[in-house]
Protein backbone atom coordinates (compact mmCIF):
# COMPACT_ATOMS: atom_id res chain seq x y z
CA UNK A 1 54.54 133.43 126.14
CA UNK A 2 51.41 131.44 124.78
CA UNK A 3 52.56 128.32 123.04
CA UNK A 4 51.31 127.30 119.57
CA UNK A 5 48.25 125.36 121.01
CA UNK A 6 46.62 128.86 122.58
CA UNK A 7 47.26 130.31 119.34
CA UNK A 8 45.75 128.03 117.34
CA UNK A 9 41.60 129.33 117.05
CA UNK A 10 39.49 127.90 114.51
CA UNK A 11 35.82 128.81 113.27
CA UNK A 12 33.40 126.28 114.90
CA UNK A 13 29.39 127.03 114.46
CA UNK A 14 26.84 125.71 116.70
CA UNK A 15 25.37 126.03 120.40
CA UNK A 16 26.73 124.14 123.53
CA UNK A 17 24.47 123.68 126.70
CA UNK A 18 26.99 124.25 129.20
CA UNK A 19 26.03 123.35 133.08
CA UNK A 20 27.60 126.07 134.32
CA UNK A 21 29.29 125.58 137.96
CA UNK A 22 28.55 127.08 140.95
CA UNK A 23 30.61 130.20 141.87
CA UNK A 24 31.61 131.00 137.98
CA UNK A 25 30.32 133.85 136.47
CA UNK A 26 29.03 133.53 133.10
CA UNK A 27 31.65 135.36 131.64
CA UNK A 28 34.50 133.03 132.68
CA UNK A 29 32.28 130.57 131.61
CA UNK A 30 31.94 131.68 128.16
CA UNK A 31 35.83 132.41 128.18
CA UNK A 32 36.92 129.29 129.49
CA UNK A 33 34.39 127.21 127.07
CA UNK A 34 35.66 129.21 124.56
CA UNK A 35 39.43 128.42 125.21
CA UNK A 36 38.64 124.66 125.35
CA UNK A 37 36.99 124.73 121.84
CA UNK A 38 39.66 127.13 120.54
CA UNK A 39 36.88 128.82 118.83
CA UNK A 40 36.96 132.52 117.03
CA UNK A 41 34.05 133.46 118.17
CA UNK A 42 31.61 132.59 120.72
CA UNK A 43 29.00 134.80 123.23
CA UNK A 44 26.59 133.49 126.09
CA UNK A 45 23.18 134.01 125.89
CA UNK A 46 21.61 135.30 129.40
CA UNK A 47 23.56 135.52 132.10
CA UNK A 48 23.69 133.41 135.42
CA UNK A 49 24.52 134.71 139.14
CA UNK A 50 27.65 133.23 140.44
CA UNK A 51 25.31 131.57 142.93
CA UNK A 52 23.54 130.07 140.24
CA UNK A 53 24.60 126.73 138.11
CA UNK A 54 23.09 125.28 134.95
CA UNK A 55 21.72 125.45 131.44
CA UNK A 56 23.59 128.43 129.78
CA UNK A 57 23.75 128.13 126.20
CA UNK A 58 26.54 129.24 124.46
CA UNK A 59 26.81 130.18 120.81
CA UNK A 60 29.90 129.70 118.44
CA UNK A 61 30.19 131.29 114.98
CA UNK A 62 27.24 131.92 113.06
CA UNK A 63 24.97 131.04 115.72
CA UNK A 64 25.78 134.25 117.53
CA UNK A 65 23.58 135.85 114.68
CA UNK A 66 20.73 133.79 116.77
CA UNK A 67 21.23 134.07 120.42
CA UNK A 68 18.96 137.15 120.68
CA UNK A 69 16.13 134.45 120.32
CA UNK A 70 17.63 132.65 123.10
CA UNK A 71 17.67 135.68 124.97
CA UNK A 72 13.99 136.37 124.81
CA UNK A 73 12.94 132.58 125.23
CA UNK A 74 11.59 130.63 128.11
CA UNK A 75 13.12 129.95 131.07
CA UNK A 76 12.61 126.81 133.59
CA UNK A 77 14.39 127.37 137.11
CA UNK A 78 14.24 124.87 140.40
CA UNK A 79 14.75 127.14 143.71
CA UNK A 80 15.52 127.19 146.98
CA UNK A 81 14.10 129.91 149.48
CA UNK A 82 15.29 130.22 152.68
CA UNK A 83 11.99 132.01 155.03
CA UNK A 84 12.80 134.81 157.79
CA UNK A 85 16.00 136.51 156.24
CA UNK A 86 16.40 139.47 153.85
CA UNK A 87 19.20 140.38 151.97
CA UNK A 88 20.67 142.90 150.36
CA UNK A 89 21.18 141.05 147.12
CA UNK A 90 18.08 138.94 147.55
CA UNK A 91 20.65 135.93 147.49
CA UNK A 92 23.00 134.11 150.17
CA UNK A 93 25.61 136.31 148.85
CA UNK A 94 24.69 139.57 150.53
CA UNK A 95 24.73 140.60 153.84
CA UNK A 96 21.58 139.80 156.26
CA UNK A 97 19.32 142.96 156.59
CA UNK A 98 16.59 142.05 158.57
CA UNK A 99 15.49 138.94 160.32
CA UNK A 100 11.81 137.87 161.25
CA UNK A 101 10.62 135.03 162.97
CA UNK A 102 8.59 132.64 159.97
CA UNK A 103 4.76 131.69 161.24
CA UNK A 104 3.29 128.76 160.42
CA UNK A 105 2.15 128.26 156.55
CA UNK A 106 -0.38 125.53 156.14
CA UNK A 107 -0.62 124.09 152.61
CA UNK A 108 -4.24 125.58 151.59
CA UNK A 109 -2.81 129.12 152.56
CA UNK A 110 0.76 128.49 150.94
CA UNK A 111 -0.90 127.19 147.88
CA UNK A 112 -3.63 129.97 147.85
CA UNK A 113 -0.67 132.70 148.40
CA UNK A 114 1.84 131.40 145.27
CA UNK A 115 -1.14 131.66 142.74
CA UNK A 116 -1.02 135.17 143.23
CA UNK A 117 2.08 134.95 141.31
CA UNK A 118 0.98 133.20 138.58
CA UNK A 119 -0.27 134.23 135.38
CA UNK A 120 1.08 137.79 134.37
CA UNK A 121 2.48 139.86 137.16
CA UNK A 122 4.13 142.90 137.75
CA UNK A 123 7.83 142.62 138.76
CA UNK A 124 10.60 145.47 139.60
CA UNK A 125 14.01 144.32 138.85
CA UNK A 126 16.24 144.64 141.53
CA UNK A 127 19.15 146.60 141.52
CA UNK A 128 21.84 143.97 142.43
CA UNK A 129 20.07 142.67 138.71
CA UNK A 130 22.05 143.46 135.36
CA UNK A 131 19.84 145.61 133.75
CA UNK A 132 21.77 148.99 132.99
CA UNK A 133 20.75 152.32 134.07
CA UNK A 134 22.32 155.38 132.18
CA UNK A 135 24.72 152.61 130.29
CA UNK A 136 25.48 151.09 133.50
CA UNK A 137 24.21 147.98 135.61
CA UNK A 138 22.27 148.45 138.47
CA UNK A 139 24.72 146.02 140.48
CA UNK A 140 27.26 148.47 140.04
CA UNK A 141 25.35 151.40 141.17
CA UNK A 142 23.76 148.89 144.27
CA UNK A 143 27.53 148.62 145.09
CA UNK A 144 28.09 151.76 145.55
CA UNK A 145 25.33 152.44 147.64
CA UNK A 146 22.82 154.15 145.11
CA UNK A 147 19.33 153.40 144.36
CA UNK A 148 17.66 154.23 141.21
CA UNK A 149 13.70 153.93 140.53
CA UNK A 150 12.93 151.34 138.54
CA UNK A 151 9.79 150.62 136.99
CA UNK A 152 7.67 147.44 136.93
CA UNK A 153 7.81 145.71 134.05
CA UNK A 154 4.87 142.93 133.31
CA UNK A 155 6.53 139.13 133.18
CA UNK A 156 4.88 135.56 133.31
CA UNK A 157 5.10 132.77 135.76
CA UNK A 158 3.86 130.30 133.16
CA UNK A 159 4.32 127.25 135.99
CA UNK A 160 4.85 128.05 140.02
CA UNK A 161 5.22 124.23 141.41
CA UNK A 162 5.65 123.76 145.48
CA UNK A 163 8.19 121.02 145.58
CA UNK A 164 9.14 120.70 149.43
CA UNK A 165 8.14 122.81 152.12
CA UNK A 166 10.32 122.74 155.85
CA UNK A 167 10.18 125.18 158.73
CA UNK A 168 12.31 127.56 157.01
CA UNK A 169 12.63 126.49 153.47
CA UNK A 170 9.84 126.60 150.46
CA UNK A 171 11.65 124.63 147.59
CA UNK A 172 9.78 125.79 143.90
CA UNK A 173 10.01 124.66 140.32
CA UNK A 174 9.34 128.40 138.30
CA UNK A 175 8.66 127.98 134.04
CA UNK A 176 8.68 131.95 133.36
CA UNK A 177 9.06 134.59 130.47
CA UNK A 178 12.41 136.26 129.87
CA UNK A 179 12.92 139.46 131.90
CA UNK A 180 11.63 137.67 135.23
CA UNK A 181 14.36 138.20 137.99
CA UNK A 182 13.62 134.71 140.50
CA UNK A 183 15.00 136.76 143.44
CA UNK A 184 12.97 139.33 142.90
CA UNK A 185 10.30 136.41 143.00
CA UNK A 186 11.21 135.07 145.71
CA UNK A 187 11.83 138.36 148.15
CA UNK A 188 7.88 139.20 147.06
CA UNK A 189 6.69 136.08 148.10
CA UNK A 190 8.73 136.30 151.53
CA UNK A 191 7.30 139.68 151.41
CA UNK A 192 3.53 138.15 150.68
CA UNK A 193 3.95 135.54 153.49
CA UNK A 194 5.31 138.45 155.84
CA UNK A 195 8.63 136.75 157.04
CA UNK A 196 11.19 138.08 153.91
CA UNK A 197 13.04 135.72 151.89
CA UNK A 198 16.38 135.32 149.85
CA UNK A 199 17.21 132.66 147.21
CA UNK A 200 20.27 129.75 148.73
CA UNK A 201 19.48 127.74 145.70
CA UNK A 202 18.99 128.51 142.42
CA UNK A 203 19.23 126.30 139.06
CA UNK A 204 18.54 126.74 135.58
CA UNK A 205 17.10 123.44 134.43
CA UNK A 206 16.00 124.76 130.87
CA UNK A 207 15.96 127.47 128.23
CA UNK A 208 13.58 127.48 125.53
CA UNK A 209 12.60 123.52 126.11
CA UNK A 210 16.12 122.14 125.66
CA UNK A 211 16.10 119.25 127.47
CA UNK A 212 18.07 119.21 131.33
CA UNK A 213 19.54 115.90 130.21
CA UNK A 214 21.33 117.80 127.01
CA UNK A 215 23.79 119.46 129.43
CA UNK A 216 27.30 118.89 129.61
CA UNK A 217 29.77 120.27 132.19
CA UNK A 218 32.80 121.62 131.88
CA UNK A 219 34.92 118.25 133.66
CA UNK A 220 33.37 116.65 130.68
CA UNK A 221 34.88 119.25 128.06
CA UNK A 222 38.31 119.50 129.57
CA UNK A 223 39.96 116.09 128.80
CA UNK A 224 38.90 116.27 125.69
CA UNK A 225 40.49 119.69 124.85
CA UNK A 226 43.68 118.27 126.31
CA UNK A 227 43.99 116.08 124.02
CA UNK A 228 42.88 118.14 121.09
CA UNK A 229 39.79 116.05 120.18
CA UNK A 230 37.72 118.62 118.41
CA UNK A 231 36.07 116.13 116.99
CA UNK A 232 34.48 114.93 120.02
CA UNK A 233 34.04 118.23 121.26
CA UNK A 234 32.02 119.51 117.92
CA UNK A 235 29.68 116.59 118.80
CA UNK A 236 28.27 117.95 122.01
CA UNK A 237 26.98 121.12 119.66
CA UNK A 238 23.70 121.75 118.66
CA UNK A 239 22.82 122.97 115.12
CA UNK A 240 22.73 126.48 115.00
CA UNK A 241 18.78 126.76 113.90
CA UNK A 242 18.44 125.26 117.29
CA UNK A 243 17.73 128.72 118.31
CA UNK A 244 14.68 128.94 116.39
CA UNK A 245 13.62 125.15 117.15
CA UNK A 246 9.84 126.02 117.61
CA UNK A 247 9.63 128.38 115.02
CA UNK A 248 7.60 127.17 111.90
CA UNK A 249 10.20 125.60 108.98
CA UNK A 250 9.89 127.67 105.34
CA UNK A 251 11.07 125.89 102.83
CA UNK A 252 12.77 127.87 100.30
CA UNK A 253 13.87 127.71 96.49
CA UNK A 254 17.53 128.75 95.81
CA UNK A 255 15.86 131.39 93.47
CA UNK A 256 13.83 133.17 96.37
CA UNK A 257 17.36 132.83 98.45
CA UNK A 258 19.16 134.80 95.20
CA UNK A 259 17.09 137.81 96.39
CA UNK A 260 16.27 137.48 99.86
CA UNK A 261 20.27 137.46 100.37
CA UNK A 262 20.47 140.66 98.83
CA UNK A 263 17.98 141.87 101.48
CA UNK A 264 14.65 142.08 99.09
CA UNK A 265 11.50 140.56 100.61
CA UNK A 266 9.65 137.92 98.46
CA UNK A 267 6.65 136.55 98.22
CA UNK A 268 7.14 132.65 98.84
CA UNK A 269 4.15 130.03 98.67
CA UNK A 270 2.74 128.32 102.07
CA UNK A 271 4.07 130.84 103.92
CA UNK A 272 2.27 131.92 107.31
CA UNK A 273 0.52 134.55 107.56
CA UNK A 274 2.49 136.16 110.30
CA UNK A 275 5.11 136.28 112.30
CA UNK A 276 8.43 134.34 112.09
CA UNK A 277 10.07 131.68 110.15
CA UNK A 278 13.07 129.07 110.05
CA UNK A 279 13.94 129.44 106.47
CA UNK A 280 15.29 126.19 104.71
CA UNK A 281 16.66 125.33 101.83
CA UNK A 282 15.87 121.58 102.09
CA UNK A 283 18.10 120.35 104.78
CA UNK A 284 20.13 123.47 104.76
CA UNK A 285 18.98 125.96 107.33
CA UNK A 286 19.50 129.95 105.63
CA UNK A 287 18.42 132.28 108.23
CA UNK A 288 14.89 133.46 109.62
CA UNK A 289 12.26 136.10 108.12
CA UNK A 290 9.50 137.53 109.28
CA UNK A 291 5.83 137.99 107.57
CA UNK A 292 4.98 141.49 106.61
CA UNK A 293 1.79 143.01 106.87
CA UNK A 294 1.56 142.35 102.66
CA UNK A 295 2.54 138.75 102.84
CA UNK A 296 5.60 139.48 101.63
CA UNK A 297 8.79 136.92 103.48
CA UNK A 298 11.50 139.36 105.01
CA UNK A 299 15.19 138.63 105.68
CA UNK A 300 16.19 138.83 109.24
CA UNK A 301 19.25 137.24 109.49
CA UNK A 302 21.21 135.26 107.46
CA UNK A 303 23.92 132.47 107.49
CA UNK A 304 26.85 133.52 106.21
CA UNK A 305 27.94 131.05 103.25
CA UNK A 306 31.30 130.83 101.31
């Protein structure tokens, strides 16, 4: 029987930066996070491997409205590559599929080799990845011991930084667009330097330039929860137009929000001339629009206000 305490959810709105453990999916992430803020409502935004551990921002409330623009942001990983082994998985979770010997990679060559992978590339997912295939992820299918084609889809590798090089190791600092799979990275460049590779270390340091240091782990969450200190906990939260941080700020007049509410686009002065905007009313943050071809300010989505 739950007691009253597990009962007891309230409606908290904001985004946490979780550094997310190794060996947790993100789903009992999200659910245990969730549980220790006794929140209604809360969703990740991206998911992490099991193998992998760090930034994965989680949205509570309103801010789930947002988390698609999380989803499509920036991502800033630190790697580990282990030379001369393929998996299946492209990770040190799946079995070992083929071994070569690794030849020696002097720094000129190694350098010359990972700047074929900057810039805009062509990447195909791999099918231990989560992208869904007739309504269902390839991982599933890749369980059962079915391949599916799947086409290569154009990513960036905005940043590909060589931080330590052994015998058998390349360690890599990767800035990259969303969609880019960094095992599927890192099995091409094995590929590239002929010897195969698979990922043994892989963390998220960043998503959409929140800072590494803006973490917070889950040992830090749980004493707090114990004791019911929501208070403390609410502080670790971002505010939820943190999800549009680098979008440009429209200030609004509660007028133009009378109608954009109702879903009518407005014309509102200083506006950009395209694309998307934070819309403010003062301090208040309302939702985000986007600039139509006739200047006009569209509602996209909208706080939800009392």
């Amino acid at each position: 029987m739950q007691n009253k305490q597990e009962r007891f959810k309230r409606t908290v709105d904001g985004i946490l930066l979780l550094d997310k453990p190794l060996h947790l999916t993100s789903n009992a992430a999200l659910q245990i996070v969730k549980r220790l803020f006794a929140a209604k409502k809360a969703g990740h935004t991206g998911s992490l491997d099991p193998l992998a551990t760090g930034m994965l921002p989680i949205c509570f409330g309103e801010a789930t409205k947002f988390s698609q623009y999380l989803l499509d942001a920036d991502k800033h990983y630190y790697v580990v590559a282990k030379l001369g082994e393929k998996t299946a998985t492209g990770d040190a979770e799946g079995e070992i599929i083929e071994q070569r010997s690794v030849p020696e990679i002097l720094p000129n060559d190694l350098e010359e080799l990972l700047n074929q992978f900057r810039g805009s590339i062509k990447q195909i997912p791999s099918m231990y990845s989560a992208l869904k295939y007739q309504g269902k992820p390839l991982y599933e299918l890749a369980r059962k011991g079915i391949t599916v084609d799947r086409p290569a889809r154009e990513i960036k590798i905005y940043e590909l930084q060589l931080v330590e090089q052994t015998a058998d190791t390349l360690t890599l600092e990767v800035k990259c667009s969303k969609g880019t799979y960094i095992r599927t990275l890192v099995e091409d460049i094995g590929d590239a330097l002929g010897c195969g590779a698979h990922v043994i270390t892989l963390r998220r340091l960043s998503v959409a330039g929140y800072k590494t240091e803006n973490m917070v782990s889950l040992t830090e969450l749980e004493p707090l929860a114990e004791q019911a200190d929501y208070q403390s906990l609410d502080n670790y939260l971002l505010s939820i137009n943190a999800a549009v941080q680098h979008w440009p700020i429209l200030n609004i007049s509660e007028a133009a929000y009378f109608y954009l509410k109702r879903g009518q686009a407005m014309i509102i002065p200083y506006a950009p001339d395209n694309g998307w905007v934070s819309l403010m009313i003062g301090e208040r943050f309302i939702g985000v629009g986007e600039i139509l071809t006739d200047g006009k300010v569209a509602p996209r989505r909208l706080v939800q206000t009392s």
